[in-house]
Protein backbone atom coordinates (compact mmCIF):
# COMPACT_ATOMS: atom_id res chain seq x y z
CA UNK A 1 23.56 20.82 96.24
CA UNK A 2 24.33 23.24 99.20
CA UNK A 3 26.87 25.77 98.90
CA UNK A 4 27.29 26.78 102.32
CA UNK A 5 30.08 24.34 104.90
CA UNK A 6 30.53 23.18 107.53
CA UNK A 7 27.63 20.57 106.62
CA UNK A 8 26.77 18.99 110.67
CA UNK A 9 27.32 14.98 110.20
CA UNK A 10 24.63 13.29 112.17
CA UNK A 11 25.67 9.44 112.19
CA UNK A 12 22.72 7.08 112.40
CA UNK A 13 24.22 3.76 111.65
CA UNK A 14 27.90 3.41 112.48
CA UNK A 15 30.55 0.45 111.55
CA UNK A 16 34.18 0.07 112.37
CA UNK A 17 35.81 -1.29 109.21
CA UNK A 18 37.16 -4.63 109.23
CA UNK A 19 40.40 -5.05 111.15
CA UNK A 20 40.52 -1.92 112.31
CA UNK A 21 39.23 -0.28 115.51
CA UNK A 22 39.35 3.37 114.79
CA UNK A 23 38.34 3.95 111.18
CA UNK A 24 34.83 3.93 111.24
CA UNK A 25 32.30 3.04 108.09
CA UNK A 26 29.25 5.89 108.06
CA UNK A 27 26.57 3.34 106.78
CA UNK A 28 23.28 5.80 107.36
CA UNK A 29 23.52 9.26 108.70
CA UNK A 30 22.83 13.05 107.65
CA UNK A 31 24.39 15.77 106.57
CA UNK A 32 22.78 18.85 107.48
CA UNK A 33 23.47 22.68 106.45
CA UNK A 34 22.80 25.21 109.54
CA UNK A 35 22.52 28.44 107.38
CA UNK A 36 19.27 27.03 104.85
CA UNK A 37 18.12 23.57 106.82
CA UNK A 38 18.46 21.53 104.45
CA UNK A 39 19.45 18.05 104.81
CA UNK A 40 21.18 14.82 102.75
CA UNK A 41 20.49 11.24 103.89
CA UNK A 42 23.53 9.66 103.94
CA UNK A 43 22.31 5.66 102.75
CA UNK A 44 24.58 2.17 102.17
CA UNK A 45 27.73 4.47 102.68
CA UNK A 46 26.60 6.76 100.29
CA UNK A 47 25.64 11.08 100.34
CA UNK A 48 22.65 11.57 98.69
CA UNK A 49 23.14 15.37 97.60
CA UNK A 50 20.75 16.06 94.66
CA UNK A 51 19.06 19.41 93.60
CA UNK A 52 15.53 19.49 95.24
CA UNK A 53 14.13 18.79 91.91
CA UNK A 54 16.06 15.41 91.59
CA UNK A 55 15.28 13.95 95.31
CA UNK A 56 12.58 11.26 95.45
CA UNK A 57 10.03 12.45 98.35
CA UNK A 58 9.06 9.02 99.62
CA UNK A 59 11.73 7.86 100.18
CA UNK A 60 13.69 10.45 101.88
CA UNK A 61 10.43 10.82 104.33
CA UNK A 62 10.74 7.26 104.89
CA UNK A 63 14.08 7.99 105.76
CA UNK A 64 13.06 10.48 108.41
CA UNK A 65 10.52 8.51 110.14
CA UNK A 66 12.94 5.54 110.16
CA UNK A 67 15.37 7.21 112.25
CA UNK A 68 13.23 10.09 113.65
CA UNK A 69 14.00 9.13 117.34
CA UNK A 70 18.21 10.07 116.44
CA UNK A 71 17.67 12.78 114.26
CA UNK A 72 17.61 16.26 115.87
CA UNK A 73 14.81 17.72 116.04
CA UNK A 74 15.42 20.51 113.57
CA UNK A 75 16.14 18.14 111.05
CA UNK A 76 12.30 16.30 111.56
CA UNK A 77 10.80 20.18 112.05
CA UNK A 78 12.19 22.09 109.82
CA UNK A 79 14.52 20.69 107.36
CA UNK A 80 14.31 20.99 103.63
CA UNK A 81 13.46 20.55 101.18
CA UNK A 82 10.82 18.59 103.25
CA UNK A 83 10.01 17.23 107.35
CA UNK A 84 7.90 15.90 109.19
């Protein structure tokens, strides 16, 4: 978990909710902390903000290279606890 805020929300995949025009559903997107780099996939709605010890590897790199080309780069360069 990070303890330092504001976390930057980078929005990936982006809904409107039903019947409404302005309140928006964050489906995939990432939360990222400017002071240590580290970031938290945001997946089906959903923060993903484990310790480093508790986050699956694979998957979150999956994550990465899914969206790589809307992620900043110094999320794919340098974020932890890992990049590409």
């Amino acid at each position: 978990m990070d303890k330092y805020y504001p976390l930057e929300l980078f929005e990936l995949d982006v809904r409107f909710r039903e019947g409404s025009d302005k309140d928006t559903l964050i489906r995939e997107g990432i939360l990222f902390c400017g002071k240590c780099f580290r970031f938290f996939p945001i997946v089906d709605e959903i923060p993903i903000m484990l310790p480093d010890e508790l986050r699956e590897r694979q998957s979150e790199i999956e994550f990465l290279q899914k969206w790589r080309n809307q992620i900043p780069d110094k999320v794919i360069k340098h974020g932890n606890p890992w990049h590409l």
